[in-house]
Protein backbone atom coordinates (compact mmCIF):
# COMPACT_ATOMS: atom_id res chain seq x y z
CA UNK A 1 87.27 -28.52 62.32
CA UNK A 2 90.91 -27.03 63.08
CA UNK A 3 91.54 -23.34 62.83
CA UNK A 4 93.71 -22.22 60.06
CA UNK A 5 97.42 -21.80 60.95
CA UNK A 6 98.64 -18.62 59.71
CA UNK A 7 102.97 -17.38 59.52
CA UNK A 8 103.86 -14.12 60.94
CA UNK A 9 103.70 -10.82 58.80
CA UNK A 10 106.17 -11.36 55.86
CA UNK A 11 106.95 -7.58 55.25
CA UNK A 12 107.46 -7.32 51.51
CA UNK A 13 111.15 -5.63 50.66
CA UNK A 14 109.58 -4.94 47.19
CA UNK A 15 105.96 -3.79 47.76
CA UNK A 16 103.64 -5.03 44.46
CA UNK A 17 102.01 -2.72 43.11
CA UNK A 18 98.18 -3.51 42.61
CA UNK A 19 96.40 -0.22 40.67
CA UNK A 20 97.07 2.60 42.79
CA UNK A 21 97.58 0.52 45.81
CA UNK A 22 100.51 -1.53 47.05
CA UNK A 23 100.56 -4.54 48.61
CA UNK A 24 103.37 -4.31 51.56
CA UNK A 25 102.36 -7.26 53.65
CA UNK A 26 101.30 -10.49 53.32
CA UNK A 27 100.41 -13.62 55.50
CA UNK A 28 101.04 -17.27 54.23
CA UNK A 29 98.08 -19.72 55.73
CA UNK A 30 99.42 -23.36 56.21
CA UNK A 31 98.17 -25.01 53.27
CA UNK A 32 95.74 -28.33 53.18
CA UNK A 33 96.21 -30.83 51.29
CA UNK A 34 93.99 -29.52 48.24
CA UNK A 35 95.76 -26.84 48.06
CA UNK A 36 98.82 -29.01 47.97
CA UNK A 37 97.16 -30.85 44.68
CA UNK A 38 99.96 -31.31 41.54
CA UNK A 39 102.87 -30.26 43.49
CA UNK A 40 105.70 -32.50 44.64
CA UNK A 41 105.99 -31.75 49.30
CA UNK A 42 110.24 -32.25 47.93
CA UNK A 43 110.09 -29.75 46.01
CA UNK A 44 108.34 -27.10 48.41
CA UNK A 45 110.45 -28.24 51.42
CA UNK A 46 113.70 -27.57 48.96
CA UNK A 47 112.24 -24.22 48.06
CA UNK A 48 111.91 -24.91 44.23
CA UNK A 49 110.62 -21.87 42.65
CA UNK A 50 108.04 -23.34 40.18
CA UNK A 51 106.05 -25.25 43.15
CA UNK A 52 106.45 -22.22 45.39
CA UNK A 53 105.23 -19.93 43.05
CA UNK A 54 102.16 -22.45 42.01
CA UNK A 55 101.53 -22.61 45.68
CA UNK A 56 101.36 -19.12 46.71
CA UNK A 57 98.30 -17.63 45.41
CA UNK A 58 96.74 -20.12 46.99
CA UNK A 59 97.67 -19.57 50.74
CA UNK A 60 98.07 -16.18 50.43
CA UNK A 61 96.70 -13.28 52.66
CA UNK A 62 95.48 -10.74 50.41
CA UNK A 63 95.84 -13.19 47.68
CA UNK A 64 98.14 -12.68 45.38
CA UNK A 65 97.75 -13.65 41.96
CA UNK A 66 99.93 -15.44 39.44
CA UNK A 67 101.75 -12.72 37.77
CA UNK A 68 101.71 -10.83 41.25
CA UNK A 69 103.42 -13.68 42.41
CA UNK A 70 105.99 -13.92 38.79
CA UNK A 71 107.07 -10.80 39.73
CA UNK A 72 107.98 -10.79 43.28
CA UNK A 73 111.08 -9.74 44.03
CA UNK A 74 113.53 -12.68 44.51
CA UNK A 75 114.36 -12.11 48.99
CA UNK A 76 110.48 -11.55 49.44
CA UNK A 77 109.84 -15.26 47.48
CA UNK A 78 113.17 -16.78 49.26
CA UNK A 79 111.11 -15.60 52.52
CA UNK A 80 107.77 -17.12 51.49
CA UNK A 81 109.48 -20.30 50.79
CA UNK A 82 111.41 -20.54 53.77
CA UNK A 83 107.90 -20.15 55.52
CA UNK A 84 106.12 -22.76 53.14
CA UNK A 85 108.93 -25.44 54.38
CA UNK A 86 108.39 -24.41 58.04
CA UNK A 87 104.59 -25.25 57.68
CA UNK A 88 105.36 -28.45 56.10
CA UNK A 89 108.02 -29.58 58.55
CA UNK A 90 106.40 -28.69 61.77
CA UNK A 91 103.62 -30.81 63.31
CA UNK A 92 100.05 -28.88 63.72
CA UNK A 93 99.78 -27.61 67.26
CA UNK A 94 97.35 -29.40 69.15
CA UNK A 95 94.17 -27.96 70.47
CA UNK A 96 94.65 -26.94 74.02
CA UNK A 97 91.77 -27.56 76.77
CA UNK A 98 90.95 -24.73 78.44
CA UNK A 99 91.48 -25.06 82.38
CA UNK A 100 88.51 -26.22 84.22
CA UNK A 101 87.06 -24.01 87.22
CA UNK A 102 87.93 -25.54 90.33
């Protein structure tokens, strides 16, 4: 089995606000194709808000859930798309083989 492929830090401009916490950070995971279940891949690789925001709490690192996700600020979901169409365009890396001892 692969490892998970995970984006960079996406530094929230508008921290949510979970209790007394906030959540300033998150990581998207390159979604399967479960997770890709009832959404159209056009519509994620054109950054359509209703499939990005169905996808997100899903792949998301803390997970986020749906009214977190309703509420993000408009840049920090532009961002997460932007990511989501990266992961969809780009071919997995492969696995590399680790150098044999001569």
């Amino acid at each position: 089995m692969s490892q998970p492929i995970y984006s960079g830090p996406i530094e929230l401009a508008q921290p949510i606000k979970r209790g007394q916490t906030e959540v300033k950070e998150i990581t998207l995971r390159r979604p399967g194709s479960g997770e890709l279940r009832g959404l159209k891949l056009a519509d994620l690789v054109q950054g359509d808000v209703t499939a990005v925001t169905r996808l997100l709490p899903r792949i998301t690192q803390p997970t986020l859930v749906d009214q977190e996700v309703a509420g993000m600020d408009v840049f920090d979901l532009t961002r997460c798309a932007d990511e989501i169409a990266v992961f969809l365009q780009t071919p997995p890396q492969k696995p590399t083989e680790e150098a044999s001892p001569e």
